[in-house]
C-alpha atoms as a PDB file:
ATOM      1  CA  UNK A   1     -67.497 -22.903-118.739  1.00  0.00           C
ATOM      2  CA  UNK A   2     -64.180 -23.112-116.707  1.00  0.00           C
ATOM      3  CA  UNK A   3     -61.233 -24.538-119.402  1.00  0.00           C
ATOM      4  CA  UNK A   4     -61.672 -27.956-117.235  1.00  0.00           C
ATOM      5  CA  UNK A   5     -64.935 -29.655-115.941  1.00  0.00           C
ATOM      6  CA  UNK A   6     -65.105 -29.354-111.957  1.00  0.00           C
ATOM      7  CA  UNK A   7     -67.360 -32.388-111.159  1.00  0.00           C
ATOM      8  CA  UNK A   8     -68.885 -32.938-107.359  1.00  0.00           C
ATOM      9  CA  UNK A   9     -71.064 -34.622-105.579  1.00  0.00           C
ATOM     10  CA  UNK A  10     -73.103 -32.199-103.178  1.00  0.00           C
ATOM     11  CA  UNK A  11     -76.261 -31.683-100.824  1.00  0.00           C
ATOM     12  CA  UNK A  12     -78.681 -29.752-102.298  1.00  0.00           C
ATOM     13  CA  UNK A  13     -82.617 -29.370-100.579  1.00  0.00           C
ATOM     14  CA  UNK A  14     -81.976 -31.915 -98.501  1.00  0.00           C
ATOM     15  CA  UNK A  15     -80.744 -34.507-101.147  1.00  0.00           C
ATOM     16  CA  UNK A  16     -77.035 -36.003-102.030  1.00  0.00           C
ATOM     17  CA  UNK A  17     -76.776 -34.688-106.224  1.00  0.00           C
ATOM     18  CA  UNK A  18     -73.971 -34.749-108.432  1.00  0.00           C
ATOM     19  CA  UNK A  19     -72.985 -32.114-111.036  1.00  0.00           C
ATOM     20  CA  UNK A  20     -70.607 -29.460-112.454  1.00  0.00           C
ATOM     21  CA  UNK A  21     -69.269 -26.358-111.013  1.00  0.00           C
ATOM     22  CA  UNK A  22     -69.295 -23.127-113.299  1.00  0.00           C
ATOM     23  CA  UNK A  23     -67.814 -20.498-111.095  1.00  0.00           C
ATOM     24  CA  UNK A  24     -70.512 -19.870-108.883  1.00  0.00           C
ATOM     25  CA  UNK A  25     -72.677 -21.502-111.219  1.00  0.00           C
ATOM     26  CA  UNK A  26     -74.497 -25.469-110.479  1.00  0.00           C
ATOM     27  CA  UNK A  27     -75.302 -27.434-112.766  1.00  0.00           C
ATOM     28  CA  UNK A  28     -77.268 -30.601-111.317  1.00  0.00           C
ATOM     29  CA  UNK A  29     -76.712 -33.336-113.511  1.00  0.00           C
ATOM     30  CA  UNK A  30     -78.204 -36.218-111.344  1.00  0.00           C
ATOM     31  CA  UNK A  31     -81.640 -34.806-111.915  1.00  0.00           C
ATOM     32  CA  UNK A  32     -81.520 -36.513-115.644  1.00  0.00           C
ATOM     33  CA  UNK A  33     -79.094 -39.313-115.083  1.00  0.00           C
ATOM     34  CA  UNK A  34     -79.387 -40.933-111.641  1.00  0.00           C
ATOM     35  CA  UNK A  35     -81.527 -43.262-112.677  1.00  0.00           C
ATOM     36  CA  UNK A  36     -78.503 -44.745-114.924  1.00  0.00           C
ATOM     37  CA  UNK A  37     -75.430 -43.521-112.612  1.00  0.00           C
ATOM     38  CA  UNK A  38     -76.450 -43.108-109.390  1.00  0.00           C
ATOM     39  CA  UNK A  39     -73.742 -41.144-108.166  1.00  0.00           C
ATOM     40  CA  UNK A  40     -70.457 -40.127-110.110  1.00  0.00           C
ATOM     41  CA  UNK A  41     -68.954 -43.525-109.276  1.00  0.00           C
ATOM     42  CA  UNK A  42     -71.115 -45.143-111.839  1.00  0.00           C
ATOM     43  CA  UNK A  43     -70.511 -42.544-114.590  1.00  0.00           C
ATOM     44  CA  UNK A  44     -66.849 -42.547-114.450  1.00  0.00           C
ATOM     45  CA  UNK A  45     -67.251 -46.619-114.590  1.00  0.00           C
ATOM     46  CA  UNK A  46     -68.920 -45.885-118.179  1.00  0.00           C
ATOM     47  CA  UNK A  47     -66.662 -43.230-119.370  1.00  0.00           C
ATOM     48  CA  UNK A  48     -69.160 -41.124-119.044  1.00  0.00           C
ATOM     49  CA  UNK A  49     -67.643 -37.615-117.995  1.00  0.00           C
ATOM     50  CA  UNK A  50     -66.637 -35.979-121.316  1.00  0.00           C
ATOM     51  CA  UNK A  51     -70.030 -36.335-122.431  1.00  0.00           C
ATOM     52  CA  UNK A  52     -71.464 -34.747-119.213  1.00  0.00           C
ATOM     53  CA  UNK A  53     -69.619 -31.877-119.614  1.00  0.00           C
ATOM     54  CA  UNK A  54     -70.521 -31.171-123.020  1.00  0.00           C
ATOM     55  CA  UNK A  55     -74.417 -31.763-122.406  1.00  0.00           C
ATOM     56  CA  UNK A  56     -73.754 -29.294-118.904  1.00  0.00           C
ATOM     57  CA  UNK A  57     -72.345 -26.865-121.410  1.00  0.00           C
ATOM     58  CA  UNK A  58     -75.745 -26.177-122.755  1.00  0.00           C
ATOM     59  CA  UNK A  59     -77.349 -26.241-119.379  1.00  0.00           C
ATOM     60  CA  UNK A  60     -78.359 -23.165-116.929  1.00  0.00           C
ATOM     61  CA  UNK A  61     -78.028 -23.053-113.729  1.00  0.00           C
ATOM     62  CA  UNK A  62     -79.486 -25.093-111.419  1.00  0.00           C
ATOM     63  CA  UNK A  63     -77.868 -23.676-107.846  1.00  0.00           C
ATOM     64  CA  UNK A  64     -75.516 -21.212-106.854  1.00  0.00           C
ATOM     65  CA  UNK A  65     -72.529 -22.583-104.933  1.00  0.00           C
ATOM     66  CA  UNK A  66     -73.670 -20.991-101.693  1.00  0.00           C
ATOM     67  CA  UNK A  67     -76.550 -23.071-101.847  1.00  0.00           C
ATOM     68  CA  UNK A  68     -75.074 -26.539-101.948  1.00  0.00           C
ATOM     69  CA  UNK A  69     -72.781 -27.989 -99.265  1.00  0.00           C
ATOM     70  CA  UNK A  70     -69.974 -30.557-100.880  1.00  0.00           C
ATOM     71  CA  UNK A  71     -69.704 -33.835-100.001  1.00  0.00           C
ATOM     72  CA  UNK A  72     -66.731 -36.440-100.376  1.00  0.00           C
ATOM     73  CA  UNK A  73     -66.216 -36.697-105.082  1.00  0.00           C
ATOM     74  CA  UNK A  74     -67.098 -40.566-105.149  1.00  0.00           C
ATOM     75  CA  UNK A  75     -69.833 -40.718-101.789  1.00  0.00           C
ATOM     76  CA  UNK A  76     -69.188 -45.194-101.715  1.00  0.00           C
ATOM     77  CA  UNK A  77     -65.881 -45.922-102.931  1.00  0.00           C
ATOM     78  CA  UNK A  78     -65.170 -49.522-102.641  1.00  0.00           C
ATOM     79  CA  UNK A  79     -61.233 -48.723-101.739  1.00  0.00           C
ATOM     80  CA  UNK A  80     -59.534 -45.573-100.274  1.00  0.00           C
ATOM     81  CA  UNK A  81     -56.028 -46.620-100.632  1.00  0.00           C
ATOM     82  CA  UNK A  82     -52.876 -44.410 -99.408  1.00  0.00           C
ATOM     83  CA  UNK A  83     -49.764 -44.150 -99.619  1.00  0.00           C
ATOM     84  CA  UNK A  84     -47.131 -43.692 -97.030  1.00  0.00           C
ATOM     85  CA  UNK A  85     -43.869 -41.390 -97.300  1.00  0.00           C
ATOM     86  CA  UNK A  86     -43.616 -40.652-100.769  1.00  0.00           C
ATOM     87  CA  UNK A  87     -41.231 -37.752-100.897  1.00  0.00           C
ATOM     88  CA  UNK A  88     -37.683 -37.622-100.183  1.00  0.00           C
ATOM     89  CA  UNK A  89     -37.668 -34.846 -97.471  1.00  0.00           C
ATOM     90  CA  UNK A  90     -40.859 -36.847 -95.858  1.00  0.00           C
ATOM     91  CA  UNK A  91     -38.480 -39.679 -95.600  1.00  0.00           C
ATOM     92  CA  UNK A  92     -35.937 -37.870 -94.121  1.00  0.00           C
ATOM     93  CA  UNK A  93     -38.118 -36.685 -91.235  1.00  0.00           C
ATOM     94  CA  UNK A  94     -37.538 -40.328 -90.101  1.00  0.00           C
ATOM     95  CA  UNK A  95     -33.984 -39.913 -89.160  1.00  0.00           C
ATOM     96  CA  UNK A  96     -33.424 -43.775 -89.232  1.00  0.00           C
ATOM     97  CA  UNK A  97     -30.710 -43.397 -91.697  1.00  0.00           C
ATOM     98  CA  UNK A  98     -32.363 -45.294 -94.262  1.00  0.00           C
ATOM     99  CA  UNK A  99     -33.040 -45.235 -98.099  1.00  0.00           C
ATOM    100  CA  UNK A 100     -36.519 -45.079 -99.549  1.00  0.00           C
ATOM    101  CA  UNK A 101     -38.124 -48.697 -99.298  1.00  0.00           C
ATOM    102  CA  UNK A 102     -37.879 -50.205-102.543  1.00  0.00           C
ATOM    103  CA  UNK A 103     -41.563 -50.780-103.068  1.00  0.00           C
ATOM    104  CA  UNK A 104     -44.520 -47.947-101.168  1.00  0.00           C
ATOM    105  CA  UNK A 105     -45.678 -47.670 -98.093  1.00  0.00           C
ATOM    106  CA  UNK A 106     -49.854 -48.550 -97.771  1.00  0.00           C
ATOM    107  CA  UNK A 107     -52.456 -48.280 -95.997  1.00  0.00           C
ATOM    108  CA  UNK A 108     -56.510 -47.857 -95.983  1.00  0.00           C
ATOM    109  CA  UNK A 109     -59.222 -45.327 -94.878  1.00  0.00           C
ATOM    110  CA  UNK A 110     -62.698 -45.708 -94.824  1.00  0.00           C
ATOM    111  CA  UNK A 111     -65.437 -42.724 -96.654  1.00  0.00           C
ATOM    112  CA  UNK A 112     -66.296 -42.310 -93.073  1.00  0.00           C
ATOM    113  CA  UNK A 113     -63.374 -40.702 -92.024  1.00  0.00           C
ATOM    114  CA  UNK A 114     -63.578 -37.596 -94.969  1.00  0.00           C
ATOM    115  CA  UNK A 115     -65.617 -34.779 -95.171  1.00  0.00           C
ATOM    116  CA  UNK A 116     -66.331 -32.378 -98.444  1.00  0.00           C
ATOM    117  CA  UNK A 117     -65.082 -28.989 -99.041  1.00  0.00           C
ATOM    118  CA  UNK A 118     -65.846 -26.325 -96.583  1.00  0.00           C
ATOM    119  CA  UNK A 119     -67.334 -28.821 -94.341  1.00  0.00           C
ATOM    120  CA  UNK A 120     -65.836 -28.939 -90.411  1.00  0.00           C
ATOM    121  CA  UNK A 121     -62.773 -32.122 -89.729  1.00  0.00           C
ATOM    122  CA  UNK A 122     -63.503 -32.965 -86.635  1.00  0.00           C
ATOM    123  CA  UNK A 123     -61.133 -33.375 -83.423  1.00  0.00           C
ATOM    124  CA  UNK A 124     -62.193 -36.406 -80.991  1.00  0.00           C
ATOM    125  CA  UNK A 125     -62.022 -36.012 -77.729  1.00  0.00           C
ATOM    126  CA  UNK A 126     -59.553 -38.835 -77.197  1.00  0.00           C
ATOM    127  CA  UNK A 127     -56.502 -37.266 -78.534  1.00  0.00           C
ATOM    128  CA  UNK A 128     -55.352 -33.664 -79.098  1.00  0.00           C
ATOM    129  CA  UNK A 129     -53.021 -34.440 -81.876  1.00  0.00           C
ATOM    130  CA  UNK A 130     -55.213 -34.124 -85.015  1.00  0.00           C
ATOM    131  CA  UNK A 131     -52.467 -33.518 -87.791  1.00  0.00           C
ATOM    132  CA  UNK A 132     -52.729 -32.441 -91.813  1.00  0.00           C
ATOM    133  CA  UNK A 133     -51.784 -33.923 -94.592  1.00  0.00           C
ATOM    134  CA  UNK A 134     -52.441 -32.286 -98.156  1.00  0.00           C
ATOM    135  CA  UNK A 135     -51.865 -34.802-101.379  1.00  0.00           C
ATOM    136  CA  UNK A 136     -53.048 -35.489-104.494  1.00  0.00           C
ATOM    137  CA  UNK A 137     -55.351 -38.256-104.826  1.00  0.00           C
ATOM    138  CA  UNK A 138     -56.262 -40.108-108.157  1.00  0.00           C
ATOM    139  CA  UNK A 139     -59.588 -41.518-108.957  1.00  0.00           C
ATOM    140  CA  UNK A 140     -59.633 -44.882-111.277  1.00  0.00           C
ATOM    141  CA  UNK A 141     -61.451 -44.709-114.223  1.00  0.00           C
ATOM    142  CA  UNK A 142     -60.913 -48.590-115.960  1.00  0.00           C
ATOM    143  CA  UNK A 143     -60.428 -51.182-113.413  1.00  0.00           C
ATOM    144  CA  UNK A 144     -57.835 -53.753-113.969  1.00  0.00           C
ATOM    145  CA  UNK A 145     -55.548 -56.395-111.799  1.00  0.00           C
ATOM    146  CA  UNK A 146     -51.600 -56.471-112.536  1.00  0.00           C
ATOM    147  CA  UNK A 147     -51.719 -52.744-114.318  1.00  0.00           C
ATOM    148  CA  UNK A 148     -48.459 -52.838-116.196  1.00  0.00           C
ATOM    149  CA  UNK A 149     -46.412 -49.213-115.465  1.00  0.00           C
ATOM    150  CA  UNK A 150     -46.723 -48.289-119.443  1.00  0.00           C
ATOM    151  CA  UNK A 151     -50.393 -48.736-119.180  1.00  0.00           C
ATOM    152  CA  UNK A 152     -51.350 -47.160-115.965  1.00  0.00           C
ATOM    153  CA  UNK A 153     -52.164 -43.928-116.444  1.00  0.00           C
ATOM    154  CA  UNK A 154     -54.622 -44.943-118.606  1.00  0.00           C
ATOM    155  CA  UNK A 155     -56.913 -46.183-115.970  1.00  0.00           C
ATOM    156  CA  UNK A 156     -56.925 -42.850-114.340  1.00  0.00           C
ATOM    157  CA  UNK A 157     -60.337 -40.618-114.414  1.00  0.00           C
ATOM    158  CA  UNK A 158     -60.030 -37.841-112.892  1.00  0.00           C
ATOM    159  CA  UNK A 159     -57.593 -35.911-110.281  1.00  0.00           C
ATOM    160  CA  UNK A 160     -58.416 -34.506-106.698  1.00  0.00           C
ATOM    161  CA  UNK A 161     -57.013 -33.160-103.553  1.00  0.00           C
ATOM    162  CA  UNK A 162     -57.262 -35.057-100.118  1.00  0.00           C
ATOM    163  CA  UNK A 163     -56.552 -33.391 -96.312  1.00  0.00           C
ATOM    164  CA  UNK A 164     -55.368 -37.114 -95.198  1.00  0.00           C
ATOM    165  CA  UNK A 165     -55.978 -35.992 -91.492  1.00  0.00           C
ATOM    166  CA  UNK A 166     -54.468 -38.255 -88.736  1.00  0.00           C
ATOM    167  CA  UNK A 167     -54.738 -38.109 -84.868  1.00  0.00           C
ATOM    168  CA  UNK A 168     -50.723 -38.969 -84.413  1.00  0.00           C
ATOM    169  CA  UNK A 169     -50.213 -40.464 -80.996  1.00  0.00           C
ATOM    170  CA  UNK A 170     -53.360 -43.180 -82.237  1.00  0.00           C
ATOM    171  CA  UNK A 171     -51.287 -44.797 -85.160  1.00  0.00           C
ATOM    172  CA  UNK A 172     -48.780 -46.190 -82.561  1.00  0.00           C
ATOM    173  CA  UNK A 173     -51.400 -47.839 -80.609  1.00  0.00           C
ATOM    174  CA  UNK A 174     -50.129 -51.099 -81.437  1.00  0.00           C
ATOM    175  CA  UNK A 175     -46.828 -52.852 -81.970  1.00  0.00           C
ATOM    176  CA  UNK A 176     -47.783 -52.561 -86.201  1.00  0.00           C
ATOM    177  CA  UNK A 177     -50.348 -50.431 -87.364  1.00  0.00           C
ATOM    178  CA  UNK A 178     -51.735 -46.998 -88.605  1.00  0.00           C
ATOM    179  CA  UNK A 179     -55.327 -48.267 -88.732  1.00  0.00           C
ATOM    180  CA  UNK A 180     -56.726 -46.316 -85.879  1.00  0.00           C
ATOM    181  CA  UNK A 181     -55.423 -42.835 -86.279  1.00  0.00           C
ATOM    182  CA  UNK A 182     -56.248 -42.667 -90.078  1.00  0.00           C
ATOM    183  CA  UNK A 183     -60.018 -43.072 -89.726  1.00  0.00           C
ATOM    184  CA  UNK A 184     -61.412 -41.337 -87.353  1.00  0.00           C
ATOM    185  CA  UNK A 185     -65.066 -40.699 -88.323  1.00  0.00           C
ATOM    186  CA  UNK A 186     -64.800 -36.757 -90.409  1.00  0.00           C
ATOM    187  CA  UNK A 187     -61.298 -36.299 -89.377  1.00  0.00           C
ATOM    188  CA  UNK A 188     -60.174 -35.861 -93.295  1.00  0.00           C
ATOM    189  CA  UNK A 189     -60.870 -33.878 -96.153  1.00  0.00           C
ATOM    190  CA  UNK A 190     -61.501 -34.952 -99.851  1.00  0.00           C
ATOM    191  CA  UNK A 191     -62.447 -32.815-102.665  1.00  0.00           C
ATOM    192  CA  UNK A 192     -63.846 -30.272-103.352  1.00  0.00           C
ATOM    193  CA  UNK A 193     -64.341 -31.981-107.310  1.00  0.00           C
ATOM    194  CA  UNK A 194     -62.973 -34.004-109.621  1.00  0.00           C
ATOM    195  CA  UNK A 195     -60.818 -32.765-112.370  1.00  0.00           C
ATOM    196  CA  UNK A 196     -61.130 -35.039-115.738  1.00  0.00           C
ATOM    197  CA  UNK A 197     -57.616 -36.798-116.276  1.00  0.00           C
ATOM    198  CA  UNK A 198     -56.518 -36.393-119.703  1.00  0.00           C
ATOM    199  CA  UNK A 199     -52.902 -36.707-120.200  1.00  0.00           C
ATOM    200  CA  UNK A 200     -49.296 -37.046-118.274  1.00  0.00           C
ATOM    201  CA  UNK A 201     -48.424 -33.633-118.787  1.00  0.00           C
ATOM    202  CA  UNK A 202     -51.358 -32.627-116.123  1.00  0.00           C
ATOM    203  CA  UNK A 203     -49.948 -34.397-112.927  1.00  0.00           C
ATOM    204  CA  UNK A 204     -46.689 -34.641-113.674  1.00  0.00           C
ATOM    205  CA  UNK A 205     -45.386 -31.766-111.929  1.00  0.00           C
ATOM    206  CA  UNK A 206     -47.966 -30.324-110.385  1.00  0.00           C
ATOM    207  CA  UNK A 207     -47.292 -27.631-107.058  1.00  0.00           C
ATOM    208  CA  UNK A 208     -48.753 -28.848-104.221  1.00  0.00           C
ATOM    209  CA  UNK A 209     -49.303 -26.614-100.670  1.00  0.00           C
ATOM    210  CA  UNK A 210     -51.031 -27.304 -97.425  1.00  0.00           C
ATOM    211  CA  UNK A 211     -51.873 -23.656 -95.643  1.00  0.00           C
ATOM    212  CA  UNK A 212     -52.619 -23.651 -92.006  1.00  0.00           C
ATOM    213  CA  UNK A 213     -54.699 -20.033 -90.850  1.00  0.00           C
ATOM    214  CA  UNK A 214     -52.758 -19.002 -94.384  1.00  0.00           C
ATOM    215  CA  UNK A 215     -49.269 -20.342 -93.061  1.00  0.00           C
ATOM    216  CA  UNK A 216     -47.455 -22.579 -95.777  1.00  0.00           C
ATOM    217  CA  UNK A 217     -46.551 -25.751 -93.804  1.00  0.00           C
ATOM    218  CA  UNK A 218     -45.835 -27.946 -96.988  1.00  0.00           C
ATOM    219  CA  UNK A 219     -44.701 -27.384-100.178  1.00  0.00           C
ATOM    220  CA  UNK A 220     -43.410 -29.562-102.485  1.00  0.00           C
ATOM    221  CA  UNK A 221     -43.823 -30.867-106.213  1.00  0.00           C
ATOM    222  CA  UNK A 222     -45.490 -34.131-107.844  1.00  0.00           C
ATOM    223  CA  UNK A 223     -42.155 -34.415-109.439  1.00  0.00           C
ATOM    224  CA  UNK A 224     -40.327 -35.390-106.527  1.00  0.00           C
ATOM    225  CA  UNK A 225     -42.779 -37.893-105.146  1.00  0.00           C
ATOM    226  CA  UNK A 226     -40.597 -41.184-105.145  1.00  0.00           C
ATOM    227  CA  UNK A 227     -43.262 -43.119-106.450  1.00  0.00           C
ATOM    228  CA  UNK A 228     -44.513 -42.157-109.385  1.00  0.00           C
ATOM    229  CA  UNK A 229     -48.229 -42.140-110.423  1.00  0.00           C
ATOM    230  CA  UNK A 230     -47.964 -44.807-112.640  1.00  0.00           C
ATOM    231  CA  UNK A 231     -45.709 -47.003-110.178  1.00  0.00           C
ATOM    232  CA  UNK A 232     -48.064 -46.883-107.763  1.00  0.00           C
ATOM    233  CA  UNK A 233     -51.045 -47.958-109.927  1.00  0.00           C
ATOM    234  CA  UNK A 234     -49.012 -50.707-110.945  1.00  0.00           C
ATOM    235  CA  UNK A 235     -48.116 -51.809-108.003  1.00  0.00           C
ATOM    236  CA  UNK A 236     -51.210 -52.122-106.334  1.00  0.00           C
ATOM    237  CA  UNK A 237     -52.660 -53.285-108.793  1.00  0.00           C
ATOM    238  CA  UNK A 238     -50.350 -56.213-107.989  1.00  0.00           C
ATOM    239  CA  UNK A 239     -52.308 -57.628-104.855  1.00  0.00           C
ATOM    240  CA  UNK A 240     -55.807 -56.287-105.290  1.00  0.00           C
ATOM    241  CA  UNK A 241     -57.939 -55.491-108.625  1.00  0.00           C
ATOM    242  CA  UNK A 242     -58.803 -51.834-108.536  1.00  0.00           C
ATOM    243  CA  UNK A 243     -62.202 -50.969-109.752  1.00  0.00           C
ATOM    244  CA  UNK A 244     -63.669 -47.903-111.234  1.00  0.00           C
ATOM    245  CA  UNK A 245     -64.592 -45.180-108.545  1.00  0.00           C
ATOM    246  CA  UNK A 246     -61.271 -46.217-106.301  1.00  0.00           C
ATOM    247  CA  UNK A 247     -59.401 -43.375-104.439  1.00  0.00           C
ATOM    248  CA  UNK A 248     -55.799 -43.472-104.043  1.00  0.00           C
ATOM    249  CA  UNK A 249     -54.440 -40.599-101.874  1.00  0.00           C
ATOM    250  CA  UNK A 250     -50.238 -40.564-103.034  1.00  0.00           C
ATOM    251  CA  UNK A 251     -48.506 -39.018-100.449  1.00  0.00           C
ATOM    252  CA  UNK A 252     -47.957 -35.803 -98.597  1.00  0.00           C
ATOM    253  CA  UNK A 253     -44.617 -33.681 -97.981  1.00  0.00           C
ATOM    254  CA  UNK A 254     -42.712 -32.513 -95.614  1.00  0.00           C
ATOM    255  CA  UNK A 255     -44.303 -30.106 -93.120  1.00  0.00           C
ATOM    256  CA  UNK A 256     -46.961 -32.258 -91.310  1.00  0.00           C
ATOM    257  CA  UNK A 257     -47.616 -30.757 -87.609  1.00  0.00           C
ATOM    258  CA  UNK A 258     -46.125 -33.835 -86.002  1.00  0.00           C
ATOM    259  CA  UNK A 259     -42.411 -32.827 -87.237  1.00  0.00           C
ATOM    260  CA  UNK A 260     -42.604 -28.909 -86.174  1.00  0.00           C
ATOM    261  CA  UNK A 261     -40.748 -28.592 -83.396  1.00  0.00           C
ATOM    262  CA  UNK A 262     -42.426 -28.563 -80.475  1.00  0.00           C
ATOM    263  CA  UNK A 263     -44.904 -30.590 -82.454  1.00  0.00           C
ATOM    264  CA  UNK A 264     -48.081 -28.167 -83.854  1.00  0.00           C
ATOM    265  CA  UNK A 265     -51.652 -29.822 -83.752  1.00  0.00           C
ATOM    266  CA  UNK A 266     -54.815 -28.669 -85.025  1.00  0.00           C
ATOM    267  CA  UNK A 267     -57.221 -27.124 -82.623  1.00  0.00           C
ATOM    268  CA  UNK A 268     -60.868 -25.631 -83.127  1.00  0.00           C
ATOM    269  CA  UNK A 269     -61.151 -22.757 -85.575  1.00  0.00           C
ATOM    270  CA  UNK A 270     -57.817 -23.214 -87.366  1.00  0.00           C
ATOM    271  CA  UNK A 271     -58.454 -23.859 -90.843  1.00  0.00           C
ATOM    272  CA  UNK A 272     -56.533 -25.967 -93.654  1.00  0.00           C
ATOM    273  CA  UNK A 273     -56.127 -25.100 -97.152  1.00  0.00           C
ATOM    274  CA  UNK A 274     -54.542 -27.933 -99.170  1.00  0.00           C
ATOM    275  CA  UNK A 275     -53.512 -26.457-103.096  1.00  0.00           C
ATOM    276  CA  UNK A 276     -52.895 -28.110-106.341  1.00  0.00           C
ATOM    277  CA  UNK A 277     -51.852 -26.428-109.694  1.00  0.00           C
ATOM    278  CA  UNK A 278     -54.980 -27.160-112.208  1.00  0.00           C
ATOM    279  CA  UNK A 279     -57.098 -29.081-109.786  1.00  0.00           C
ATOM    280  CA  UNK A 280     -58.045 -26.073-106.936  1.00  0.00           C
ATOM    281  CA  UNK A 281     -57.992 -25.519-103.149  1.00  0.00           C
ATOM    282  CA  UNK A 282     -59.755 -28.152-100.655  1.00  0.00           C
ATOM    283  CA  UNK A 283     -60.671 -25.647 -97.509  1.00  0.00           C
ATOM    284  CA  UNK A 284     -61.547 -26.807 -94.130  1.00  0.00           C
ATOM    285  CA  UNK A 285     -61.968 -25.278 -90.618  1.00  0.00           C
ATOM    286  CA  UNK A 286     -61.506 -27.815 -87.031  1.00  0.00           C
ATOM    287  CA  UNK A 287     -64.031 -28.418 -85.187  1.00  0.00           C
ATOM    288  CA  UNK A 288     -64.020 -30.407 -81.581  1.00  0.00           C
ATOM    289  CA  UNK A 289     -66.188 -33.197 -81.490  1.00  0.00           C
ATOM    290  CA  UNK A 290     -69.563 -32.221 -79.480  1.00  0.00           C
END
């Protein structure tokens, strides 16, 4: 057993499962539990991973990795919730002069718009400029409204990586809005597990890189990110009561394809790697929309 569980949802014979990743190793733990959690929302809402990954301990193997295909971690989420220029050199790409905003930046995506590990992001045909964006994204654990800072990371489950992809020229479609170009159906990434959260030292400065064709185009470190993990919780927990399964995606770096100059986008056959210390490597190749 790896020294942390690597939970996922995946396909498997033609049906959506949830389980752990050994190595190349699959353990299916839906076959005995879906009846009670139906996917891995419900048993992070009951606390339920610890004892998962003891009782997949003593399991064999159900699968071998090249015979699943991943899907998104949490398959229904009820909120996807990210967060806009949250390091300092991201803010700086701006060139408006400004300070960081006292409070974050957000914004929502839909489980639509992500794919699983090793699955294609797809480029629409109405816009060339599909862009990457590799972050961290935090899955809650114990739901709660008005989250005080001190108490925040305690409603944390589990830690994964997210390729927030965005088709640039479509979130300035309006006078005030990012709505369109961050949900385009499958033009994100999300996975490829979830790594159990279990205490500050684990995300507090954790490495994070986004690869394009194996070229580092952002690099930067958890440690930076002006809002902090627990801020953030806190904060949105302000104006909306987060619930147990929820996704927040907490900002990229530096290095998107949209600041390279000339700008850089995306086109069929490149792939993206997005890298965290302790939680893995989300891999994706483009694809054009048939």
């Amino acid at each position: 057993m790896t020294e942390r569980p690597r939970f996922a949802t995946f396909t498997a014979e033609g049906k959506t499962r949830y389980g752990l990743i050994d190595g190349e190793r699959v353990i299916d733990l839906c076959a005995l539990h879906s009846g009670r959690w139906p996917t891995l929302r419900e048993v992070i809402g009951d606390g339920a991973l610890a004892a998962l990954a003891e009782e997949a301990a003593t399991r064999p193997a159900d699968y071998a990795v090249t015979d699943i295909r991943y899907g998104i971690p949490i398959p229904s989420p009820e909120k996807i919730i990210c967060v806009g220029v949250n390091y300092p050199d991201r803010n700086a790409e701006y060139k408006d002069g400004k300070e960081a905003p006292p409070n974050p930046s957000l914004f929502v995506r839909f489980a639509r718009s992500f794919v699983g590990h090793e699955e294609p992001i797809i480029r629409p045909p109405e816009s060339p400029q599909l862009d990457y964006e590799g972050e961290v994204a935090i899955v809650i654990g114990k739901g709660g409204r008005r989250i005080p800072e001190a108490d925040a990371l305690g409603h944390i489950a589990a830690l994964t990586l997210a390729n927030e992809g965005t088709i640039r020229d479509w979130v300035r479609h309006a006078k005030f809005n990012v709505t369109q170009g961050k949900n385009f159906d499958r033009s994100g990434s999300m996975g490829p597990w979830l790594i159990p959260f279990t205490d500050e030292a684990q995300l507090a400065d954790i490495k994070l890189e986004t690869r394009v064709n194996g070229e580092t185009r952002q690099s930067d470190r958890t440690n930076r990110m002006i809002f902090s993990f627990r801020r953030i919780i806190a904060y949105v927990s302000t104006f909306t009561t987060l619930a147990a399964g929820d996704i927040i995606l907490t900002g990229t770096p530096t290095g998107a394809g949209a600041r390279l100059d000339p700008p850089v986008w995306l086109k069929a056959g490149d792939v993206v790697e997005v890298e965290a210390e302790g939680i893995g490597i989300l891999r994706n190749h483009v694809k054009d929309e048939e």
